[in-house]
C-alpha atoms as a PDB file:
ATOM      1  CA  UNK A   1      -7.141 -12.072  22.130  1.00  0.00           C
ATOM      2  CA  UNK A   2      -3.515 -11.795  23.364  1.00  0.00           C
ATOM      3  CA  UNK A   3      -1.904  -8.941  24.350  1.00  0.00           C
ATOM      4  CA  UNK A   4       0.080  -8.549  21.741  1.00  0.00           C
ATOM      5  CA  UNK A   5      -3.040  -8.278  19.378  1.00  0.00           C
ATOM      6  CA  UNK A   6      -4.722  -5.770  21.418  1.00  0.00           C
ATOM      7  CA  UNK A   7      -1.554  -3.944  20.828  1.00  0.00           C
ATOM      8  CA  UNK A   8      -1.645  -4.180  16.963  1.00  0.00           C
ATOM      9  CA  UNK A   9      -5.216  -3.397  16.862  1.00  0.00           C
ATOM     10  CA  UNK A  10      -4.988   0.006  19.665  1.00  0.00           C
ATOM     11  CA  UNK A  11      -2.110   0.874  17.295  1.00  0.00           C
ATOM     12  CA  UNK A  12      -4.192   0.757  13.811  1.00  0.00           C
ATOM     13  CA  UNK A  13      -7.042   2.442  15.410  1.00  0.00           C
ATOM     14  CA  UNK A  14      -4.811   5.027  16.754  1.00  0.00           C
ATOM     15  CA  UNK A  15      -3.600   5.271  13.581  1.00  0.00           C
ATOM     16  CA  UNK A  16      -6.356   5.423  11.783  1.00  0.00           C
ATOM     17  CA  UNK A  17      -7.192   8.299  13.850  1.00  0.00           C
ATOM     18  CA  UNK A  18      -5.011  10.671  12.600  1.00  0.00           C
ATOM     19  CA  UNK A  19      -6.233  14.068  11.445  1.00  0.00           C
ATOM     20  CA  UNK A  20      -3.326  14.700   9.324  1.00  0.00           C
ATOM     21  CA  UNK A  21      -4.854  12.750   6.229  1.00  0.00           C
ATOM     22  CA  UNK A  22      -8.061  12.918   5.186  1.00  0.00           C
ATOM     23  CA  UNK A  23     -10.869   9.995   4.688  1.00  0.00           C
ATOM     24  CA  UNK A  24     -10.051  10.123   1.048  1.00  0.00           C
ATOM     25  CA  UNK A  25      -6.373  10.128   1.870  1.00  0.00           C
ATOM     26  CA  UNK A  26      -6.794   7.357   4.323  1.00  0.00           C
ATOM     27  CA  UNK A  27      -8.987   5.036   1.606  1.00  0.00           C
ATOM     28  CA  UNK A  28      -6.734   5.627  -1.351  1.00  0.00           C
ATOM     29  CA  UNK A  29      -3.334   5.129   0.723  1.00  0.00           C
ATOM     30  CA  UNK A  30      -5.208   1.567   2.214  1.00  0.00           C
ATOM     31  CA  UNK A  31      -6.181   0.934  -1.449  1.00  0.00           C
ATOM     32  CA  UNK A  32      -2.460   1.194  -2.552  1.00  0.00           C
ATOM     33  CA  UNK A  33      -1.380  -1.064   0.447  1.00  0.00           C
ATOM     34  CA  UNK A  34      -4.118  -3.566  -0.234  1.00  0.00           C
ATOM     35  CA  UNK A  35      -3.056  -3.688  -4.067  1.00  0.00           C
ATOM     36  CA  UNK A  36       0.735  -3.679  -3.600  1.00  0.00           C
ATOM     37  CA  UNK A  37       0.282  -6.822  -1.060  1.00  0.00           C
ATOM     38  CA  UNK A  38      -1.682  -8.671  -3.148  1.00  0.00           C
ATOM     39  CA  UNK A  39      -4.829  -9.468  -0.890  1.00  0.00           C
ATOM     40  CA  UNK A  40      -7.354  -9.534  -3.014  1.00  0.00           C
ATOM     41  CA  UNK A  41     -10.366  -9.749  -0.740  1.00  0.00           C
ATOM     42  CA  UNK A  42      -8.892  -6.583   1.439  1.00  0.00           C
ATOM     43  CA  UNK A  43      -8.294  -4.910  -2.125  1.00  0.00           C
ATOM     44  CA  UNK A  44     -11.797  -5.568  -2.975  1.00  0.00           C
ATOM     45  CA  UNK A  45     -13.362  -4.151   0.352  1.00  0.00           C
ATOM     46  CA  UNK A  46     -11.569  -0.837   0.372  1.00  0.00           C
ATOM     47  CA  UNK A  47     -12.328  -0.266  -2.879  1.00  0.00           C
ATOM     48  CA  UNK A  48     -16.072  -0.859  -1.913  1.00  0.00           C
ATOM     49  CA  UNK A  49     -15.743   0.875   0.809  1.00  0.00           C
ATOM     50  CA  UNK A  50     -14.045   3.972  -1.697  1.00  0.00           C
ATOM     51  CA  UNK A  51     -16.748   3.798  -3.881  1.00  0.00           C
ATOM     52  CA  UNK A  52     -19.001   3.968  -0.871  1.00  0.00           C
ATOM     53  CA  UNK A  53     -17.296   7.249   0.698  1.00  0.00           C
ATOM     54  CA  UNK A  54     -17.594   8.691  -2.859  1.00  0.00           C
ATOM     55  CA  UNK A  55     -14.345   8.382  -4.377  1.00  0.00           C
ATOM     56  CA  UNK A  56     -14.924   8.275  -7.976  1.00  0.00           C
ATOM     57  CA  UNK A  57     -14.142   5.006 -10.078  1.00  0.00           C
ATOM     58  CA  UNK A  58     -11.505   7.154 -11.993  1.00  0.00           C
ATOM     59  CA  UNK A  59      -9.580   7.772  -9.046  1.00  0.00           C
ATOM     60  CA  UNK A  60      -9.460   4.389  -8.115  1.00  0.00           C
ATOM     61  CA  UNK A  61      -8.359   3.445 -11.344  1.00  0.00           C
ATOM     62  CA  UNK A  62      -5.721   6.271 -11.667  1.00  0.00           C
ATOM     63  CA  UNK A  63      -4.424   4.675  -8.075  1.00  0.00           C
ATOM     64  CA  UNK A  64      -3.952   1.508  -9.365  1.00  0.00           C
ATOM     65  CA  UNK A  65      -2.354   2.679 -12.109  1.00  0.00           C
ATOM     66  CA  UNK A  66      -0.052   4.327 -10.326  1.00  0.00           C
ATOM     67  CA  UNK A  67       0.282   1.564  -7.680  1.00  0.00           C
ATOM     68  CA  UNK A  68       1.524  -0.512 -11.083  1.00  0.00           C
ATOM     69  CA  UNK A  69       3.806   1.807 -12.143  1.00  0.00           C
ATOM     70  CA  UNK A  70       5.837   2.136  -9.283  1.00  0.00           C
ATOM     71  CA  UNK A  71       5.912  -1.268  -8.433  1.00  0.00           C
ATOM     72  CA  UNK A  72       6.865  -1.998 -12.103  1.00  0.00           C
ATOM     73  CA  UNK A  73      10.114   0.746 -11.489  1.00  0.00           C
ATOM     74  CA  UNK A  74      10.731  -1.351  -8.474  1.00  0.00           C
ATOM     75  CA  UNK A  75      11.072  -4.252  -9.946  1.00  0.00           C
ATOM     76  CA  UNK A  76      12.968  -2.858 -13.100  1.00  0.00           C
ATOM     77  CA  UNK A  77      15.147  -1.268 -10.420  1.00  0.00           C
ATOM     78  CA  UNK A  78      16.048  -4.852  -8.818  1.00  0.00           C
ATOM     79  CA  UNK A  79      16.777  -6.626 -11.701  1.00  0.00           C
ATOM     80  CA  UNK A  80      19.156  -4.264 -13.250  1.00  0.00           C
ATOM     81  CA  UNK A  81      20.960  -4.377 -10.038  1.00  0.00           C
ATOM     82  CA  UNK A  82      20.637  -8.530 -10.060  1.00  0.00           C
ATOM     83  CA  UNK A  83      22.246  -8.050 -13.476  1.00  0.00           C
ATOM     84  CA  UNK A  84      25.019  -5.661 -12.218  1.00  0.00           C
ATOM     85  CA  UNK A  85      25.847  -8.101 -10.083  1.00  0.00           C
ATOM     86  CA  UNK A  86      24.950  -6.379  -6.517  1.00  0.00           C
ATOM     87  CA  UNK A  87      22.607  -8.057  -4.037  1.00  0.00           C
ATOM     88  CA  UNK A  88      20.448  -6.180  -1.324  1.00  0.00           C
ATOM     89  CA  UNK A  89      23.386  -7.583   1.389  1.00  0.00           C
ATOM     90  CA  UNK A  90      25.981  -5.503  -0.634  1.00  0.00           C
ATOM     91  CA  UNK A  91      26.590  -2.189   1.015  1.00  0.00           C
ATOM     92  CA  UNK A  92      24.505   0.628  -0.122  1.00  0.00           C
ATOM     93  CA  UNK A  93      22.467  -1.171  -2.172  1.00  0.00           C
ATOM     94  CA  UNK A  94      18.589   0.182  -0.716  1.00  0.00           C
ATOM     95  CA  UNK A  95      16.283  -2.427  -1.860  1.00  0.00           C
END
């Protein structure tokens, strides 16, 4: 392992650490992550390890749900903009 990878992984685990969010905070907020990057395999283990922590399978479903709907207004967002003409290297334009 580099250095640069120890880095990355002593910064996730430090992360990871904080007490600021809960265990349910922490797998729900990885679950969105997961499901807005597309990885299914790393979508599929936090949601079993969700399930495992005893995070109902209505919460999960409610997350992704939500997940969809704000990456749906996201998208909506862009286009309109692509249609208006404006590009995310116009000023003021927050992609």
């Amino acid at each position: 392992m580099n250095p640069q990878e120890l880095h990355v992984i002593q910064a996730l685990e430090k992360t990871s650490a904080t007490e600021h969010l809960t265990d349910r905070e922490k797998h729900l907020v990885g679950l969105a992550v997961t499901i807005t990057r597309g990885c299914a395999f790393c979508t599929g283990g936090r949601t079993a390890k969700a399930l495992e922590s005893g995070i109902p399978q209505e919460t999960l479903s409610a997350t992704t749900d939500l997940v969809a709907a704000v990456n749906a207004g996201v998208a909506v967002r862009t286009m309109l903009r692509g249609l208006e003409g404006q590009t995310c290297d116009d000023p003021g334009v927050v992609s």
